[in-house]
Structures are given as structure tokens and as C-alpha cells.
C-alpha atoms as a PDB file:
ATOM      1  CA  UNK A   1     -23.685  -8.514   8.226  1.00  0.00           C
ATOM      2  CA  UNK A   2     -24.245  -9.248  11.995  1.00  0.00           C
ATOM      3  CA  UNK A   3     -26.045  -5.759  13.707  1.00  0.00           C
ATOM      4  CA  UNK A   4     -22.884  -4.911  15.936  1.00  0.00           C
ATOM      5  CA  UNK A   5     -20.076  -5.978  14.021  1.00  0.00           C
ATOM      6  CA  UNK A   6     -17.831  -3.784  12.533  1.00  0.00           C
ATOM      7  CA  UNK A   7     -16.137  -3.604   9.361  1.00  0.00           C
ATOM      8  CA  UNK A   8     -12.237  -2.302   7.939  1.00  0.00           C
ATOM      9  CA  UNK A   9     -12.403  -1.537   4.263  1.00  0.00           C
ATOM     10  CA  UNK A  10      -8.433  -0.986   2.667  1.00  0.00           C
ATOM     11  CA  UNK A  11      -8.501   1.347   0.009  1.00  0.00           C
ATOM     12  CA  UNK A  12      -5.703   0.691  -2.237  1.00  0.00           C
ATOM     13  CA  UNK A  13      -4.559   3.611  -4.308  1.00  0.00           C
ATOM     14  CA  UNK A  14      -0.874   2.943  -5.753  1.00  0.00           C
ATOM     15  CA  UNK A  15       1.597   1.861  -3.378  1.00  0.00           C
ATOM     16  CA  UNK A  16      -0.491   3.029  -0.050  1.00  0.00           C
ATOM     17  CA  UNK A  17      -3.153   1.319   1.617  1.00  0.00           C
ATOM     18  CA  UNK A  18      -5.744   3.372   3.614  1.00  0.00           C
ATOM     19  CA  UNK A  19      -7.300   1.276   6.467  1.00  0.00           C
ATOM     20  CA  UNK A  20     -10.972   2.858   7.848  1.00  0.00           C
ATOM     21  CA  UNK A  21     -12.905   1.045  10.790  1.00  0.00           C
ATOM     22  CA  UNK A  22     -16.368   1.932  10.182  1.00  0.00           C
ATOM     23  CA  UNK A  23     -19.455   0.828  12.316  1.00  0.00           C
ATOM     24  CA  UNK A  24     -22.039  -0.205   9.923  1.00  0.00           C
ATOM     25  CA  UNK A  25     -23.917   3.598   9.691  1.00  0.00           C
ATOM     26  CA  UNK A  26     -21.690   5.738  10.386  1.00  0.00           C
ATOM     27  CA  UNK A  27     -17.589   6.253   9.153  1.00  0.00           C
ATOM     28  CA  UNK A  28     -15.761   7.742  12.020  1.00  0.00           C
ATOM     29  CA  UNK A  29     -12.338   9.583  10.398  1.00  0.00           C
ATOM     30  CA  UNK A  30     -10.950   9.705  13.275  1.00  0.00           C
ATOM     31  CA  UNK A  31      -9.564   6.367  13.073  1.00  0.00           C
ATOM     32  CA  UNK A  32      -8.540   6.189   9.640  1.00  0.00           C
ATOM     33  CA  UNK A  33      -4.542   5.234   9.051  1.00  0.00           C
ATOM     34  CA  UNK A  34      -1.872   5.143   6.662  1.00  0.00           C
ATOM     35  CA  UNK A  35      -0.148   1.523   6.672  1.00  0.00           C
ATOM     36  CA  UNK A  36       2.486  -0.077   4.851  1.00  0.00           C
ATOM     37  CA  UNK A  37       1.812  -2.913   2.143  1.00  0.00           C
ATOM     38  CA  UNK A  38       4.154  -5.889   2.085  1.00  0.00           C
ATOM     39  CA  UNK A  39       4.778  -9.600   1.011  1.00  0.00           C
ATOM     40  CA  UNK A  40       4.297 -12.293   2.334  1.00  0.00           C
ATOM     41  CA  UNK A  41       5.712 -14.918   0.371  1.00  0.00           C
ATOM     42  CA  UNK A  42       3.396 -14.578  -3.031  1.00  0.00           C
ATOM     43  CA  UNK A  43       0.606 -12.291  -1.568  1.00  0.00           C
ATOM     44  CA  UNK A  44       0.672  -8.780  -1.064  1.00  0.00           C
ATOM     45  CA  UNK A  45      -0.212  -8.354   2.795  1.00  0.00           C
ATOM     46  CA  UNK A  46      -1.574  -5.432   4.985  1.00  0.00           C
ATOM     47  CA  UNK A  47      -1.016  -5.145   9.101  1.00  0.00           C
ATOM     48  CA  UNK A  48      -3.920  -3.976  10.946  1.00  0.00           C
ATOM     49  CA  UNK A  49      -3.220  -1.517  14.117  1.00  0.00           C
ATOM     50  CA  UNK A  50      -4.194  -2.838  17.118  1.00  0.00           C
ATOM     51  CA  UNK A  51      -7.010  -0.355  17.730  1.00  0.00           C
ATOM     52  CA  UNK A  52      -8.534  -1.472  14.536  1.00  0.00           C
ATOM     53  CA  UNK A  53      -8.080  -5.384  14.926  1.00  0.00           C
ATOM     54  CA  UNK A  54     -10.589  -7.582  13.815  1.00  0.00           C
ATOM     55  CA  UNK A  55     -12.280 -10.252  16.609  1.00  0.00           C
ATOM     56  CA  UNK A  56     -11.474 -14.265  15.760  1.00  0.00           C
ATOM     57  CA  UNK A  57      -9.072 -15.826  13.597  1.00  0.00           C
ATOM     58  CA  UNK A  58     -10.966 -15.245  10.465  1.00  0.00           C
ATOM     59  CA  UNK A  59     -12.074 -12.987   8.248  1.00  0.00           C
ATOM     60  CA  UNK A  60     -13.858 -11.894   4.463  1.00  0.00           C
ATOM     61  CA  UNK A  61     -12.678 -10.441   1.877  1.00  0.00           C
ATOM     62  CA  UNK A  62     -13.750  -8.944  -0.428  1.00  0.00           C
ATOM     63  CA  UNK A  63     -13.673  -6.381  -3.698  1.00  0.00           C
ATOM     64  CA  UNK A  64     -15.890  -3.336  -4.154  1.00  0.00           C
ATOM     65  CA  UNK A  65     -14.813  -1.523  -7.293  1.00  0.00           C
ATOM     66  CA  UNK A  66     -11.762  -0.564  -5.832  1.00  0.00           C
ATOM     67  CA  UNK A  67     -12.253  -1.019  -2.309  1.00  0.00           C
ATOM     68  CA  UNK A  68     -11.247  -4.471  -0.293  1.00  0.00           C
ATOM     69  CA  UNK A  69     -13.511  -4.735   2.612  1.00  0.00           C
ATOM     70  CA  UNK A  70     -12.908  -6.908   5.232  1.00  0.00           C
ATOM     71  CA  UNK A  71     -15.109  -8.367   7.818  1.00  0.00           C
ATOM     72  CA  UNK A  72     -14.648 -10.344  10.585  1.00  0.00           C
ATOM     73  CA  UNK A  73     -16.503 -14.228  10.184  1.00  0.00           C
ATOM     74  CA  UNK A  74     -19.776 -14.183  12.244  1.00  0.00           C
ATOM     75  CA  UNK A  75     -19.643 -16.829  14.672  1.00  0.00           C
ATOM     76  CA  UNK A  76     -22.707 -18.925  14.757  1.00  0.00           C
ATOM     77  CA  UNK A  77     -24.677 -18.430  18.143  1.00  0.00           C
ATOM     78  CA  UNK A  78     -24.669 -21.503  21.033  1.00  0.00           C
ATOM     79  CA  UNK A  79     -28.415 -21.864  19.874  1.00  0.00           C
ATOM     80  CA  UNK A  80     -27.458 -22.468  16.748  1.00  0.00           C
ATOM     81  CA  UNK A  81     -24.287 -24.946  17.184  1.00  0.00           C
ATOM     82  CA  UNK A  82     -27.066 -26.780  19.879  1.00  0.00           C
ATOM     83  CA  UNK A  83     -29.492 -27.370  16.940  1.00  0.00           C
ATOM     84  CA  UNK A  84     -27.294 -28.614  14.584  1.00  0.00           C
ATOM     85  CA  UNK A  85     -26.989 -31.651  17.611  1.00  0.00           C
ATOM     86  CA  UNK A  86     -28.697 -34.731  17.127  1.00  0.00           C
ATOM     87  CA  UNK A  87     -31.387 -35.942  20.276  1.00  0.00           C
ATOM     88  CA  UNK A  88     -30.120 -38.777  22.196  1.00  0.00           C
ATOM     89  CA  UNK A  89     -31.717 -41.908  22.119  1.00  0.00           C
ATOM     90  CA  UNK A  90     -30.916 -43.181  25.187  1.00  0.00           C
ATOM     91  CA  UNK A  91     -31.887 -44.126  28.978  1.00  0.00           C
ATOM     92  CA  UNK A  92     -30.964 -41.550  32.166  1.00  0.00           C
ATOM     93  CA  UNK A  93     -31.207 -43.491  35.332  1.00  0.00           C
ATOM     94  CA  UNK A  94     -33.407 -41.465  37.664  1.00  0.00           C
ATOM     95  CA  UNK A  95     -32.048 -39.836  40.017  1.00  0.00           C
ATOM     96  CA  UNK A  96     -34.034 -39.496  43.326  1.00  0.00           C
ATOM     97  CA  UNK A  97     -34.789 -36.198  44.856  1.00  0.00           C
ATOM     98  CA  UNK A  98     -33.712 -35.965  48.802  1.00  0.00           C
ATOM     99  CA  UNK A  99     -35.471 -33.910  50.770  1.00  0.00           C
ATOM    100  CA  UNK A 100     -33.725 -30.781  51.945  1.00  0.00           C
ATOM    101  CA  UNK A 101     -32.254 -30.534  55.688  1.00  0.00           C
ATOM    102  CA  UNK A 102     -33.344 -27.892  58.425  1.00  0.00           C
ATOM    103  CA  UNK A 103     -32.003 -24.635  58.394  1.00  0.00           C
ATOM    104  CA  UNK A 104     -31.971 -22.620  61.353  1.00  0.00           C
ATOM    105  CA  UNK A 105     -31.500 -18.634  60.554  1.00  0.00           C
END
């Protein structure tokens, strides 16, 4: 996991679902909730308080024992998308330098 990211596991115990943002040391209880399970068509669905969202569109999940953890999807870094870029194979025009007008301060 991504140093700085955070992590919400769900802990499912009958018909309850405990929700727990933890930094990746450290679980803080003070942010731990009760929330409601429902459907969602054929999957069983959880919503996440707003103080515990997740960042992106995407996430992981998945099953420790009993636990669900979820984790947000890493996005790859702007050094890493430019890498993945072929070189260019062809011809700038050069551009000419002008030289720089006067200033007067």
C-alpha cells in the first residue's frame, strides 16, 4: 500500500457492518461507525460517511478472515504515466531565440 493512503476495513458481524478508517500504523476509534447494510440489486452494499470517504472512483476489496478491507486504487504517478510514452521520432523546426529588449527600472 502507498505510504499516506489510508484504509476502511467493514467488519461484518450479523446484520451490522462496522466501518473503521485507519491510517496504516495506527487505528484511531474515534472514527469508527455503525452503518446500515443494503441491496443493491444482487449485491449486498455498504454507504461510507462522508468523513470516511475514500479518494477516486475506485477501490479494493478484499477478505481477511472475516474482515473486508477496502482501499482506495493507487493512482500511478505523472512520472510513471510519462514513461509508459513512446519518444517521438520526429523533426521540431527551430525556433530562434530574440534577444531581450531594454528595461529601464
Amino acid at each position: 500500500m502507498t505510504e499516506g493512503w489510508t484504509r476502511a476495513c467493514i467488519l461484518a458481524h450479523t446484520s451490522v457492518a462496522y466501518v473503521q478508517h485507519m491510517p496504516r500504523q495506527e487505528r484511531l476509534m474515534d472514527t469508527e461507525r455503525h452503518v446500515r447494510l443494503f441491496r443493491n440489486g444482487r449485491n449486498q452494499a455498504v454507504r461510507i460517511p462522508r468523513d470516511l470517504e475514500l479518494p477516486g472512483r475506485e477501490a479494493i476489496l478484499r477478505k481477511e478472515g472475516r474482515r473486508l478491507v477496502l482501499e482506495p486504487v493507487a493512482r500511478p504517478s505523472l512520472l510513471a504515466v510519462l514513461a509508459t510514452l513512446k519518444p517521438l521520432d520526429e523533426e521540431f523546426p527551430r525556433i530562434e531565440r530574440l534577444a531581450a529588449e531594454p528595461v529601464d527600472l
